[in-house]
PDB file of N, CA and C in Angstrom:
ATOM      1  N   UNK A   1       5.768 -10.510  13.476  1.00  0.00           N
ATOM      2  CA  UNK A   1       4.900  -9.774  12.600  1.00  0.00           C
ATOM      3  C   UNK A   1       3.860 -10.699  11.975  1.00  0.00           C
ATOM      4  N   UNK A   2       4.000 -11.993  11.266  1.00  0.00           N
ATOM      5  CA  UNK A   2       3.588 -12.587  11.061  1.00  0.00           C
ATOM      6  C   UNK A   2       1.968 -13.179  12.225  1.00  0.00           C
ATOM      7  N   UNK A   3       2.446 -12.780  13.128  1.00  0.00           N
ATOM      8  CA  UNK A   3       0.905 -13.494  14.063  1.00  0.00           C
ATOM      9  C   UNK A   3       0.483 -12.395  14.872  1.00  0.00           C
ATOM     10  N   UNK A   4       0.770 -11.360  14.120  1.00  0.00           N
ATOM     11  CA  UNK A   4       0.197  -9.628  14.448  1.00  0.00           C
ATOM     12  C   UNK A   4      -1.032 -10.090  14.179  1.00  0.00           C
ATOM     13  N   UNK A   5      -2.707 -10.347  15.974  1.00  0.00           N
ATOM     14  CA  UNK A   5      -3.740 -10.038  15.105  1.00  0.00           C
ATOM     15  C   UNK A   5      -4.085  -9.387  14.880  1.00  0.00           C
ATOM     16  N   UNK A   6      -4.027  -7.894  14.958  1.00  0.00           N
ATOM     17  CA  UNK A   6      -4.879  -6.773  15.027  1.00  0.00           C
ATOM     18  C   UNK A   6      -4.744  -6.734  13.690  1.00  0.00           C
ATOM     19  N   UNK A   7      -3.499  -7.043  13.016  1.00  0.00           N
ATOM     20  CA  UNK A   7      -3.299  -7.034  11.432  1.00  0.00           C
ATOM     21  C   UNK A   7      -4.044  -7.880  10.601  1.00  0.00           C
ATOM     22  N   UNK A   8      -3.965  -9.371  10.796  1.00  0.00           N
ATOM     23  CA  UNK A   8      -4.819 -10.518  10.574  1.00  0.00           C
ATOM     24  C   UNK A   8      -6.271  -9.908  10.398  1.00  0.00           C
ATOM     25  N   UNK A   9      -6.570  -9.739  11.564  1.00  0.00           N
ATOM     26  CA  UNK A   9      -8.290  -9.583  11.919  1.00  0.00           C
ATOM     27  C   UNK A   9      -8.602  -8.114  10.720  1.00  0.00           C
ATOM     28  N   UNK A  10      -8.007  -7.295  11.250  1.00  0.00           N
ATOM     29  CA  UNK A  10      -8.487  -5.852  10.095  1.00  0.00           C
ATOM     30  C   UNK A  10      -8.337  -6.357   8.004  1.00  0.00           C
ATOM     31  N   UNK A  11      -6.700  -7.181   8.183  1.00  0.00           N
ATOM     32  CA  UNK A  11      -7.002  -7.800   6.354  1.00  0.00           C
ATOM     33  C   UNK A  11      -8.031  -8.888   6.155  1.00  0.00           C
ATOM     34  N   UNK A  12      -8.544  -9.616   7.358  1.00  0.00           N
ATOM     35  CA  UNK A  12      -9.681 -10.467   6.727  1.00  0.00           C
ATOM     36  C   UNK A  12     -10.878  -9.603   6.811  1.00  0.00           C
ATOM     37  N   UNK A  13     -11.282  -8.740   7.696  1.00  0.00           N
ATOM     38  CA  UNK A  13     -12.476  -8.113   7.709  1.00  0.00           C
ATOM     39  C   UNK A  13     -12.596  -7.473   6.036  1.00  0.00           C
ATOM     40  N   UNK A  14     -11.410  -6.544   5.843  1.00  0.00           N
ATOM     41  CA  UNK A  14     -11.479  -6.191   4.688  1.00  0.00           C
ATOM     42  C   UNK A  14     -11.597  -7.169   3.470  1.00  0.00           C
ATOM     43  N   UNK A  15     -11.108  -7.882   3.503  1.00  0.00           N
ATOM     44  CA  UNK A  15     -10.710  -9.094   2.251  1.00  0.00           C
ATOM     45  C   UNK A  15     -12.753  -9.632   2.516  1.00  0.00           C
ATOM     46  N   UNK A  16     -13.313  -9.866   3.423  1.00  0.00           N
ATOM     47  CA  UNK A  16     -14.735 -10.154   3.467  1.00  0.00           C
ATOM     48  C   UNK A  16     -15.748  -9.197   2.700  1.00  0.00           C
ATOM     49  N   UNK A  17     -15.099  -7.869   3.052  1.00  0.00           N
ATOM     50  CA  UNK A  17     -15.998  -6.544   2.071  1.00  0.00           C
ATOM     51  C   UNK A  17     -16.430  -5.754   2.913  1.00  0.00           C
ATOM     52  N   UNK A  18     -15.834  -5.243   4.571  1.00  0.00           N
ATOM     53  CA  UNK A  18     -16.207  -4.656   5.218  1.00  0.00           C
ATOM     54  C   UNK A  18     -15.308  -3.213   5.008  1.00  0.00           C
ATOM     55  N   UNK A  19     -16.234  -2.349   4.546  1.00  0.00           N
ATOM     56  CA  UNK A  19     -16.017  -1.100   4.763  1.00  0.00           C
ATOM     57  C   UNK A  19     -15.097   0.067   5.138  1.00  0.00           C
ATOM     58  N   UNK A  20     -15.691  -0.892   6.558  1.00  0.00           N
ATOM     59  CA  UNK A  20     -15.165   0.284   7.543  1.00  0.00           C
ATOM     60  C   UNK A  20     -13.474  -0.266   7.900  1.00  0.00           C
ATOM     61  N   UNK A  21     -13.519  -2.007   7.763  1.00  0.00           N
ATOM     62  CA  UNK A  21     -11.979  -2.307   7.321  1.00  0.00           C
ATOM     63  C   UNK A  21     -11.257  -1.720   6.488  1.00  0.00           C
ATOM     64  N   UNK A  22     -11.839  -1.222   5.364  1.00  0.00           N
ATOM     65  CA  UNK A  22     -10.543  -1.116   4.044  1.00  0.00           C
ATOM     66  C   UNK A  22     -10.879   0.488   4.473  1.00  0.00           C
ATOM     67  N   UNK A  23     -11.220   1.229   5.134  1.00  0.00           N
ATOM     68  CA  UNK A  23     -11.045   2.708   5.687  1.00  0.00           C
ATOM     69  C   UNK A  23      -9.835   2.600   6.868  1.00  0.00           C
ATOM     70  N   UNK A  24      -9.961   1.241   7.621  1.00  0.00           N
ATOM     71  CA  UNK A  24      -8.644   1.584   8.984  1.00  0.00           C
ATOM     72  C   UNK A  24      -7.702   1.295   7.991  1.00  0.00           C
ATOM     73  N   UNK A  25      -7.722  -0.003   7.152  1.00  0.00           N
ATOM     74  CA  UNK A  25      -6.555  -0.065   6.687  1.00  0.00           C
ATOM     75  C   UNK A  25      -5.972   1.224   5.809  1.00  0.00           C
ATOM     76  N   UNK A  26      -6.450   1.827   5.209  1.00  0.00           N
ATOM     77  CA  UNK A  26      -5.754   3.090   4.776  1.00  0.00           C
ATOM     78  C   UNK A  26      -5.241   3.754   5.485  1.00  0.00           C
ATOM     79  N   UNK A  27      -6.331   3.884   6.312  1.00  0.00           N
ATOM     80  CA  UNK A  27      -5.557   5.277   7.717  1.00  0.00           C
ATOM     81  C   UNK A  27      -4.543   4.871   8.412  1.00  0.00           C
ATOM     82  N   UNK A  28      -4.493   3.016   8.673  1.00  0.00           N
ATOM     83  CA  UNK A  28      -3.368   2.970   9.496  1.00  0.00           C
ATOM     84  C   UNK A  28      -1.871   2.889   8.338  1.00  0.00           C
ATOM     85  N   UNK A  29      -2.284   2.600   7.166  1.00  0.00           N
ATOM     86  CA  UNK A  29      -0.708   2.552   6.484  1.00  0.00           C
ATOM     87  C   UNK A  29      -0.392   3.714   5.223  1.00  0.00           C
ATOM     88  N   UNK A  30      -1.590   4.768   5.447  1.00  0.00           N
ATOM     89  CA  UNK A  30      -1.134   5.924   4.315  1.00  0.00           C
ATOM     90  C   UNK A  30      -0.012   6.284   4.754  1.00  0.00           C
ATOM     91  N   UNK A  31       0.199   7.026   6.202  1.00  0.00           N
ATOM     92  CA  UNK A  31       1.576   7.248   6.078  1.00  0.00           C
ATOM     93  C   UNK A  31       2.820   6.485   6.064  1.00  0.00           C
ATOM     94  N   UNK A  32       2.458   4.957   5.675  1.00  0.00           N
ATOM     95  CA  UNK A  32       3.923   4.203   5.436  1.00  0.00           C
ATOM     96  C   UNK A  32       3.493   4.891   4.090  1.00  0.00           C
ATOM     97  N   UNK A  33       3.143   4.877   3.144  1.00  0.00           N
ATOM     98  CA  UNK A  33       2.855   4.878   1.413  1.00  0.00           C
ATOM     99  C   UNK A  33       3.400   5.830   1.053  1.00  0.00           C
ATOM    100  N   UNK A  34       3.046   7.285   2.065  1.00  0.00           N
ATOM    101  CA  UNK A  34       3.564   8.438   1.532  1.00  0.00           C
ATOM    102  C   UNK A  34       4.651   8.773   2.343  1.00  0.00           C
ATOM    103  N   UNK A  35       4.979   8.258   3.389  1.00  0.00           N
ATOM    104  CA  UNK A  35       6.602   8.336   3.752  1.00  0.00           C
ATOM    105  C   UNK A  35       7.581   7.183   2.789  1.00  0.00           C
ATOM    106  N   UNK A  36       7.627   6.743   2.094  1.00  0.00           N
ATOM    107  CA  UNK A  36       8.514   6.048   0.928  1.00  0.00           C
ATOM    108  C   UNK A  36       8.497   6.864  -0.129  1.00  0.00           C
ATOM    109  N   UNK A  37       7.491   7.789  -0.649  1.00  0.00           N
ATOM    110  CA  UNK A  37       7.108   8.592  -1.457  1.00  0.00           C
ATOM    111  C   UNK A  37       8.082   9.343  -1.505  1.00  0.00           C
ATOM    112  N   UNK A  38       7.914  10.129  -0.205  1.00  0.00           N
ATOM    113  CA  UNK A  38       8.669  11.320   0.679  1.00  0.00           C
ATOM    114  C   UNK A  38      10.176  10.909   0.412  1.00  0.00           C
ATOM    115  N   UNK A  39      10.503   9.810   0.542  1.00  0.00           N
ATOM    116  CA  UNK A  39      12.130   9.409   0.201  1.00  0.00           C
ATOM    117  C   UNK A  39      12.755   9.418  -0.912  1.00  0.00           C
ATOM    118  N   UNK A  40      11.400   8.826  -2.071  1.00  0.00           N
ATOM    119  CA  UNK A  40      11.861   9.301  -2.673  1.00  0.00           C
ATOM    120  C   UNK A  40      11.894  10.912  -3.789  1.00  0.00           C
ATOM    121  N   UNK A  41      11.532  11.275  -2.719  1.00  0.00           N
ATOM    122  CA  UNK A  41      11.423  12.846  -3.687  1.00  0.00           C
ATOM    123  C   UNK A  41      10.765  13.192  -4.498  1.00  0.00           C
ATOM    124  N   UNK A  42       9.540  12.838  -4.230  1.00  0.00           N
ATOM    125  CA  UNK A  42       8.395  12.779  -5.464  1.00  0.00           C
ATOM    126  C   UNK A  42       8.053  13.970  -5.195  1.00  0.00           C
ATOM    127  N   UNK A  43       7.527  14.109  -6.260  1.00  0.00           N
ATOM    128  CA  UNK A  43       6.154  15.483  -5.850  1.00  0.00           C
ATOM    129  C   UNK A  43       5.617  15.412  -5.613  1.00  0.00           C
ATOM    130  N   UNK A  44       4.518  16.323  -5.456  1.00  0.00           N
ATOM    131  CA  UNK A  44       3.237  16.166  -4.792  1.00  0.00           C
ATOM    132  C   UNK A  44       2.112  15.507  -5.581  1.00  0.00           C
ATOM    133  N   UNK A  45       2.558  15.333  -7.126  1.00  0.00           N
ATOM    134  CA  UNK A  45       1.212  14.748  -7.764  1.00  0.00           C
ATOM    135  C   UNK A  45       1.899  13.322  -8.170  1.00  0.00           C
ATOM    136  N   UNK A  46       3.366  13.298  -8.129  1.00  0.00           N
ATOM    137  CA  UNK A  46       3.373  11.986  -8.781  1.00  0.00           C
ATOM    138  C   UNK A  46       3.091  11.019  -7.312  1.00  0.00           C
ATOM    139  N   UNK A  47       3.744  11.727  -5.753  1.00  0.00           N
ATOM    140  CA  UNK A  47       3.261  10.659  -4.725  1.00  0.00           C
ATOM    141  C   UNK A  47       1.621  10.717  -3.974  1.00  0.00           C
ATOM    142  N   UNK A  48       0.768  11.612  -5.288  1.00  0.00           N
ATOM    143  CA  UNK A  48      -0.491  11.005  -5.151  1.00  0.00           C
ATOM    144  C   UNK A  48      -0.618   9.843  -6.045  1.00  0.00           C
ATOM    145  N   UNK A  49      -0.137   9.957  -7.171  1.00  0.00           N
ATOM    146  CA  UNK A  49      -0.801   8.737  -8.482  1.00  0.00           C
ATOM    147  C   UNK A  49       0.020   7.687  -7.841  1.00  0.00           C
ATOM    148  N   UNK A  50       1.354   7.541  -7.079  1.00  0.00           N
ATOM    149  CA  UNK A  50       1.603   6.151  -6.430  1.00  0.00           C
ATOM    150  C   UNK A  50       0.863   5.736  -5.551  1.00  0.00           C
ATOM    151  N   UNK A  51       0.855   6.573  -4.294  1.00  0.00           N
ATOM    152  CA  UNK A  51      -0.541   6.120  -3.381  1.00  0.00           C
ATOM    153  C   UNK A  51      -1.634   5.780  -3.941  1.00  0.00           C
ATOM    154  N   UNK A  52      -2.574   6.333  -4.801  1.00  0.00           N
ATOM    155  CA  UNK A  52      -3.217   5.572  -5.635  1.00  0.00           C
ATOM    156  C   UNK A  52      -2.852   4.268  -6.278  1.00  0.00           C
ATOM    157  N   UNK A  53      -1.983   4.466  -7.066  1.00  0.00           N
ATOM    158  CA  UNK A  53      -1.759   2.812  -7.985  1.00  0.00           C
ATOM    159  C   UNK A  53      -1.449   1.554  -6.493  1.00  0.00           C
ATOM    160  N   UNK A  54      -0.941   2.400  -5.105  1.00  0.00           N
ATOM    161  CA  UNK A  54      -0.839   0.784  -4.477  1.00  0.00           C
ATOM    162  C   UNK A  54      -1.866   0.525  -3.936  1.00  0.00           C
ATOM    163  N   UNK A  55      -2.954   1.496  -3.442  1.00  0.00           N
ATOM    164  CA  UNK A  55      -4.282   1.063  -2.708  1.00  0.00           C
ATOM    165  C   UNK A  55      -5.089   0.636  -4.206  1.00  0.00           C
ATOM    166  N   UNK A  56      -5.133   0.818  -5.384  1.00  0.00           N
ATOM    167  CA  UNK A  56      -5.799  -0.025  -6.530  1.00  0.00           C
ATOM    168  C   UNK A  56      -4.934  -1.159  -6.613  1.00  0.00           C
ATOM    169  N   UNK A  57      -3.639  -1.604  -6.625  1.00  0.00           N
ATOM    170  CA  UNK A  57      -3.189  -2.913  -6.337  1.00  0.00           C
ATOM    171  C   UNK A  57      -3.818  -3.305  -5.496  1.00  0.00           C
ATOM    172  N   UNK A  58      -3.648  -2.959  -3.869  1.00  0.00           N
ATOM    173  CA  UNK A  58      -4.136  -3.902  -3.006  1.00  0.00           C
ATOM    174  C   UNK A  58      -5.908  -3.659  -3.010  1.00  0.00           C
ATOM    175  N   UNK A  59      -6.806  -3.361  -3.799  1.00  0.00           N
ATOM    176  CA  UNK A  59      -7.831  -3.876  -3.321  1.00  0.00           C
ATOM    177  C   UNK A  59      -7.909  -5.245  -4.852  1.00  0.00           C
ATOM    178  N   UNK A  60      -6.755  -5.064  -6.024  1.00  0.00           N
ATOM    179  CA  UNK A  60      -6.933  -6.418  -6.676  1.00  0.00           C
ATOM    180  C   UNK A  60      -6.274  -7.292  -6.113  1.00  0.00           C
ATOM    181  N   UNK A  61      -5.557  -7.415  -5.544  1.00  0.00           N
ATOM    182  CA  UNK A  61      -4.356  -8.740  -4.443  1.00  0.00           C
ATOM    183  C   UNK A  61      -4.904  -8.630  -3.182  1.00  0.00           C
ATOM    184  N   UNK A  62      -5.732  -7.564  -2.795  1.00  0.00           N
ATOM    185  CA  UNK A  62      -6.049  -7.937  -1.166  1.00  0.00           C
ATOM    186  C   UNK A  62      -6.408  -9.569  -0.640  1.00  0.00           C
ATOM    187  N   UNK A  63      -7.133 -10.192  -1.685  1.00  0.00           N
ATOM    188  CA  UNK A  63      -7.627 -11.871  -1.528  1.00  0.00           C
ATOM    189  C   UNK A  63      -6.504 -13.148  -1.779  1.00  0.00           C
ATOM    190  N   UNK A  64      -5.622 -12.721  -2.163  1.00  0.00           N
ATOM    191  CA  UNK A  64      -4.284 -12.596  -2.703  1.00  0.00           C
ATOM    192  C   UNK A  64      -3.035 -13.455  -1.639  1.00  0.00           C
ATOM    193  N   UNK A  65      -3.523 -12.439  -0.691  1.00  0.00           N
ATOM    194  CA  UNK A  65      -2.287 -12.481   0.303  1.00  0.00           C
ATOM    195  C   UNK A  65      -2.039 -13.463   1.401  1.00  0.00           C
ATOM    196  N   UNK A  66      -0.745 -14.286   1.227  1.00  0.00           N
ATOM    197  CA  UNK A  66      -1.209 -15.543   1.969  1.00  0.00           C
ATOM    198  C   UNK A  66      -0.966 -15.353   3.561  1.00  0.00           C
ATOM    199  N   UNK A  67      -0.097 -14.477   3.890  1.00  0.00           N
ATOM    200  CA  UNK A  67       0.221 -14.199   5.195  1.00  0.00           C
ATOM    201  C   UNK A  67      -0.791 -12.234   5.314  1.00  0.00           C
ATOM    202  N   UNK A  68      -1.906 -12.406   6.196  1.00  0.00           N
ATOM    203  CA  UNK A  68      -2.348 -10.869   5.897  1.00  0.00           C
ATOM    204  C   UNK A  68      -1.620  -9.992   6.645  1.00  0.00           C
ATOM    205  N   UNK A  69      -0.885 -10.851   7.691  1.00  0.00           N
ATOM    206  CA  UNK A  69       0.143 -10.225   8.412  1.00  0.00           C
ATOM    207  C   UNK A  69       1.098  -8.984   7.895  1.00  0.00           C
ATOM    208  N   UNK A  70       1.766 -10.019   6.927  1.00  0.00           N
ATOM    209  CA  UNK A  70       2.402  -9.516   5.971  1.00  0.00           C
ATOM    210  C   UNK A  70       1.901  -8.352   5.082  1.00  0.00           C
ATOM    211  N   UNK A  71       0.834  -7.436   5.461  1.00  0.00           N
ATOM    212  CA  UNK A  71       0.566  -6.700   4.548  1.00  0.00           C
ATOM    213  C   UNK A  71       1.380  -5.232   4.848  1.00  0.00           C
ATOM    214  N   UNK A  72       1.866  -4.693   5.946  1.00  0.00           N
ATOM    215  CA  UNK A  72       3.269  -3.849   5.845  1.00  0.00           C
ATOM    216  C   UNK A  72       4.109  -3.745   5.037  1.00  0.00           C
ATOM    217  N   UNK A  73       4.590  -4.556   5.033  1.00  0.00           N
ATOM    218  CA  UNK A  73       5.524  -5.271   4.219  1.00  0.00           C
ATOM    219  C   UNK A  73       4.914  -5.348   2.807  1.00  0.00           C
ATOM    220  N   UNK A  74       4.264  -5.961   2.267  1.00  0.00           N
ATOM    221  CA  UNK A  74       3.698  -5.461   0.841  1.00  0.00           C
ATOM    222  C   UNK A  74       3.593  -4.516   0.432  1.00  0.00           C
ATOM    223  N   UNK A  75       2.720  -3.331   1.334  1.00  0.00           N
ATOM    224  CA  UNK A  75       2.510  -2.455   0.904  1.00  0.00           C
ATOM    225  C   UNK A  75       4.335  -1.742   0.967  1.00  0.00           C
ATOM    226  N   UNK A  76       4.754  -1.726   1.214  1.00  0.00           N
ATOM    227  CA  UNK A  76       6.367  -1.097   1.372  1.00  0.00           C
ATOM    228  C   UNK A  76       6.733  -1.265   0.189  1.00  0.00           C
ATOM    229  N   UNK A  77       7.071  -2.955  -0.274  1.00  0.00           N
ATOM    230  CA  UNK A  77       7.758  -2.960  -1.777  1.00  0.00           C
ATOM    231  C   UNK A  77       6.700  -2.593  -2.813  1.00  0.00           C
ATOM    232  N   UNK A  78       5.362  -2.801  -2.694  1.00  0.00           N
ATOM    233  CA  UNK A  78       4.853  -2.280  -3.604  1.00  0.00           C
ATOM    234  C   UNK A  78       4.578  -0.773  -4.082  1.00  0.00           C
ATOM    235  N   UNK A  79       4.704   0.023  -3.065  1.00  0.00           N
ATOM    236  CA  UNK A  79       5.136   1.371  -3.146  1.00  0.00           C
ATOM    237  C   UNK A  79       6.887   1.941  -3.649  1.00  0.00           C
ATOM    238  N   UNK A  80       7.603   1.259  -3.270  1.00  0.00           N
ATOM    239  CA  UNK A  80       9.092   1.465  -3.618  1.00  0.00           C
ATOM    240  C   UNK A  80       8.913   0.868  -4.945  1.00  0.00           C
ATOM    241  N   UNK A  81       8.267   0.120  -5.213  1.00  0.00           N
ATOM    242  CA  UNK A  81       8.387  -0.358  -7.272  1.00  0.00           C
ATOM    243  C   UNK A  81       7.480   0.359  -7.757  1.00  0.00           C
ATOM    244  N   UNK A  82       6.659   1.340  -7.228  1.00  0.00           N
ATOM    245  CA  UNK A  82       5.526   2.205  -7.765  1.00  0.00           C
ATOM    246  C   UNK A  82       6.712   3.878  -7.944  1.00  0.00           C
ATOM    247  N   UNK A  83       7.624   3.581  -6.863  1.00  0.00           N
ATOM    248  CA  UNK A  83       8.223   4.927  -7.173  1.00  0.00           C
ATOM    249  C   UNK A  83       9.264   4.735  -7.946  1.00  0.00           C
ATOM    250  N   UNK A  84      10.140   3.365  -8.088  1.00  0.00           N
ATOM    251  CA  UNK A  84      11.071   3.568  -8.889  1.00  0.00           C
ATOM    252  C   UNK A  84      10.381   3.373 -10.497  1.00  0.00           C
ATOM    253  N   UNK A  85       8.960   2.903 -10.196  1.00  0.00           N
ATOM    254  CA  UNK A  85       8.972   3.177 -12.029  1.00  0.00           C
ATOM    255  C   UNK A  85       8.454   4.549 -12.406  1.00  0.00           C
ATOM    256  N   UNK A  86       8.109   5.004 -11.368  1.00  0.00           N
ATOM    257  CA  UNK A  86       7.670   6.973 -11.811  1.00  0.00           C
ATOM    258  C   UNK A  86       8.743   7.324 -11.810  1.00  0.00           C
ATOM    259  N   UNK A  87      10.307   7.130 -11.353  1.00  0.00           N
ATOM    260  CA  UNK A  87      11.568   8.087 -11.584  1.00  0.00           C
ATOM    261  C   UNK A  87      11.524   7.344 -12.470  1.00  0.00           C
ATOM    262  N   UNK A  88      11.808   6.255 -13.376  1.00  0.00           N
ATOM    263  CA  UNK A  88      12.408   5.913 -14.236  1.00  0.00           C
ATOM    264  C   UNK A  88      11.327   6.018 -15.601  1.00  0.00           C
ATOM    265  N   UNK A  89      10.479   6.110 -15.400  1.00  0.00           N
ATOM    266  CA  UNK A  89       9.200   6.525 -16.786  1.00  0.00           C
ATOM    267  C   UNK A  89       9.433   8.679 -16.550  1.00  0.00           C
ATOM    268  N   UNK A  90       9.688   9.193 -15.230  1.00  0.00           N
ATOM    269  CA  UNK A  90      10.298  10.897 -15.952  1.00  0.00           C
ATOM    270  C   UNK A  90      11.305  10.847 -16.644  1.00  0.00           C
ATOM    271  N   UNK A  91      12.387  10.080 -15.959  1.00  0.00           N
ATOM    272  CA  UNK A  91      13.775  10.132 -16.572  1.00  0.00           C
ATOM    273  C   UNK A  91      13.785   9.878 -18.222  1.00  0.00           C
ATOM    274  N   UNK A  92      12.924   8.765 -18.490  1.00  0.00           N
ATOM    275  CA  UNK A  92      12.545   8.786 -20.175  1.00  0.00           C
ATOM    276  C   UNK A  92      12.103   9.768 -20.731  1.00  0.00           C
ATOM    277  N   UNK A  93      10.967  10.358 -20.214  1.00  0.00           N
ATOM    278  CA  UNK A  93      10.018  11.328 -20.582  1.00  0.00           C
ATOM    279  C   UNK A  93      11.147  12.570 -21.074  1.00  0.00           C
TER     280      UNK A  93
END
């Protein structure tokens, strides 16, 4: 995974300020974002405001990332800590 280029090449294009990069990269990993969502049983508005909060993480850490390989994988735990703090900020509520 790590010397995935198609992965490499699409997070540096994006991390440069190309466009039409940070458009594949959505399309190719929305549905990892909202299948973790989906697991965990969100609704429909709270696993929009997570999909949101991780694509506004990753465009502040996109420059960030030392392996871009690795951005699967980021985006995964950073979505699973985006959903366990929406169950655990209702559960307060």
């Amino acid at each position: 995974m790590r010397d995935d280029p198609s992965v490499i090449a699409l997070v540096e294009r994006a991390m440069n300020g190309d466009r039409n990069a940070w458009n594949d990269v959505v399309e190719r990993y929305a549905p990892l974002v909202w299948s973790i969502c989906t697991r965990y049983r969100l609704n429909d508005q709270d696993a929009e405001d997570v999909g949101q909060t991780v694509w506004l993480l990753l465009v502040e850490h996109l420059g960030k990332l030392r392996e871009p390989a690795a951005l699967p994988g980021w985006l995964a735990t950073t979505t699973h800590r985006e959903c366990q703090r929406t169950l655990t900020a209702a559960r307060k509520g």
